[in-house]
Protein backbone atom coordinates (compact mmCIF):
# COMPACT_ATOMS: atom_id res chain seq x y z
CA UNK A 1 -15.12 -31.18 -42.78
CA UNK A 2 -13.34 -30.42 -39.92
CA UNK A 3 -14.66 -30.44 -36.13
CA UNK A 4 -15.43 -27.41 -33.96
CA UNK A 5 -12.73 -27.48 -30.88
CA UNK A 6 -11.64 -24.77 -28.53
CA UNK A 7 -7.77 -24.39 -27.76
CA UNK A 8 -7.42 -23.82 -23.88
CA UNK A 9 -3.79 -22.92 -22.58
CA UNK A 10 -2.66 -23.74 -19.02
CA UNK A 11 -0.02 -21.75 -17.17
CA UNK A 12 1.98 -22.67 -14.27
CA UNK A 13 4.26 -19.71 -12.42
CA UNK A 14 5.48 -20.02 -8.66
CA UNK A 15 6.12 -16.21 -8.33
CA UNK A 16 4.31 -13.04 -7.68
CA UNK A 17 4.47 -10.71 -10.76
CA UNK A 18 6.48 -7.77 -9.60
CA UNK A 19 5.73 -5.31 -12.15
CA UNK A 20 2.09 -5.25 -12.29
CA UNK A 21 -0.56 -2.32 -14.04
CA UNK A 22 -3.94 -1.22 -12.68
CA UNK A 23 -6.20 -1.18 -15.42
CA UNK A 24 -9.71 -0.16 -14.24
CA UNK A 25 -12.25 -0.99 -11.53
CA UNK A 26 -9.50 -3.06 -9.47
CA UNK A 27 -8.48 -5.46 -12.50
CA UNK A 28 -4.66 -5.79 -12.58
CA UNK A 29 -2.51 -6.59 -16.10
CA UNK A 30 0.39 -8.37 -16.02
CA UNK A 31 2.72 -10.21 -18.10
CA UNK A 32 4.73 -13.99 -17.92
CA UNK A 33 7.41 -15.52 -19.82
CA UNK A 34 6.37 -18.90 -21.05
CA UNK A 35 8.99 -20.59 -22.43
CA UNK A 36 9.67 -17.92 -24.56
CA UNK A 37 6.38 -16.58 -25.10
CA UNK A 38 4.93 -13.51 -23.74
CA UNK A 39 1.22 -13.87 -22.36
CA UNK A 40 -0.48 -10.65 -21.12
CA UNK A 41 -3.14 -11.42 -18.58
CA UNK A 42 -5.54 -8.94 -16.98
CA UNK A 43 -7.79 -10.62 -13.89
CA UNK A 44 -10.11 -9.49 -11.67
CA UNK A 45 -9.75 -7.99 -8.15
CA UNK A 46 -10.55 -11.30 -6.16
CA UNK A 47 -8.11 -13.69 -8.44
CA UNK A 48 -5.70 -11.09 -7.35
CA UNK A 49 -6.41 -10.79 -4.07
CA UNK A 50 -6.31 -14.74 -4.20
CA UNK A 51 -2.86 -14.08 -5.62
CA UNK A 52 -2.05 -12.30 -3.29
CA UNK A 53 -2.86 -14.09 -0.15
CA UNK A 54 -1.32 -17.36 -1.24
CA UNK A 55 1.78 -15.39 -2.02
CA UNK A 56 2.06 -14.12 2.13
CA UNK A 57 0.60 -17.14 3.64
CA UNK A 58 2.13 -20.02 2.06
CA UNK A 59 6.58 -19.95 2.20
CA UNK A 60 5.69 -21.99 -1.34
CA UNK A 61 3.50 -21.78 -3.86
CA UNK A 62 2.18 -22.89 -7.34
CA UNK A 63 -0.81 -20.81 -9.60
CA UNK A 64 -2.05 -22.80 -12.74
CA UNK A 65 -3.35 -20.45 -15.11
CA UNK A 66 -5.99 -20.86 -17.67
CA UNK A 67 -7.77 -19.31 -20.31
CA UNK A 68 -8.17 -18.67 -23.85
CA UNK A 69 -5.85 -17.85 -26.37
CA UNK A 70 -6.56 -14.08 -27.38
CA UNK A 71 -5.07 -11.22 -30.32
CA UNK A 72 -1.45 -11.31 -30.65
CA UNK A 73 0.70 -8.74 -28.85
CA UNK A 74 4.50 -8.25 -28.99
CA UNK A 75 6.21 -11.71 -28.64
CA UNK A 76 3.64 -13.56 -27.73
CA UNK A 77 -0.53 -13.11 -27.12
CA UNK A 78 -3.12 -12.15 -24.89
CA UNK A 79 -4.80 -14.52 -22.34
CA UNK A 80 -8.40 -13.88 -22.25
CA UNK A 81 -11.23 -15.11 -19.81
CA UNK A 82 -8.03 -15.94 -17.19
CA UNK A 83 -8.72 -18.55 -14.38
CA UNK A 84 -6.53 -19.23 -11.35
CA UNK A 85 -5.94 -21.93 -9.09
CA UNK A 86 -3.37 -21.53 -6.12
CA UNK A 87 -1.74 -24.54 -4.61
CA UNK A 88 0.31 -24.55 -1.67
CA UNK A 89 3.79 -26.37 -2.87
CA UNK A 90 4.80 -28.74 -0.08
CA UNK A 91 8.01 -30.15 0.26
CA UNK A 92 8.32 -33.56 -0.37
CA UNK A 93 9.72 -35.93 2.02
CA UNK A 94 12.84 -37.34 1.19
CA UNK A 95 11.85 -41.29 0.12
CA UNK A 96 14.06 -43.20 2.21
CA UNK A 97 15.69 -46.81 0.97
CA UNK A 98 12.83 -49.40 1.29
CA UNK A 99 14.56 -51.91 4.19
CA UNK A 100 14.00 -55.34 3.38
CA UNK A 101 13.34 -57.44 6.27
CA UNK A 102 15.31 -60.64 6.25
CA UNK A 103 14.35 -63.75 8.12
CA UNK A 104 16.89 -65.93 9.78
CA UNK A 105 16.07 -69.52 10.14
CA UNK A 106 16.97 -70.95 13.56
CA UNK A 107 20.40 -72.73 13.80
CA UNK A 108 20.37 -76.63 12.55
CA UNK A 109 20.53 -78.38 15.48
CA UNK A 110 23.46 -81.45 15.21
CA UNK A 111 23.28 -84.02 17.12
């Protein structure tokens, strides 16, 4: 017998959707491309306005996207129960050549 287990998916996108449907009661729909599937999301007013914040305040940005795997639409599926997390994307110092410190001895003294 098999066990009981719950598939979660996890999506990453570093743009705002552009094309973007009001559904009802200020819940938005939208769709992204991942990797050649199409997931539908529809989230509530405050994950967009979350969204949408990050999106003017931050000149970078990363959302990771979670949820449930929902009924199958066109090319892809539905994401249900959606959960976002916005991260401000930093840029990463360039790592510059460790210097190794070299020790001279003191010159041999001859006599």
């Amino acid at each position: 017998m098999a066990l009981d287990g719950k598939i979660e998916v996890k999506i990453k996108i570093n743009e705002f959707p552009k094309e973007t449907r009001l559904v009802k009661n200020g819940w938005r729909e939208f769709f992204v491309n991942a990797e050649g599937q199409r997931v539908g999301l529809k989230v509530r007013p405050r994950i967009w306005r979350k969204m949408q914040e990050a999106n003017e305040q931050f000149p970078q940005w990363t959302a990771a996207i979670t949820g449930k795997i929902g009924h199958r639409i066109k090319d892809g599926f539905a994401l249900l129960e959606p959960a976002v997390q916005v991260y401000e994307k930093k840029e990463r110092a360039p790592q510059s050549e460790k210097t190794v410190e070299t020790t001279q001895s003191p010159p041999e003294k001859t006599e």
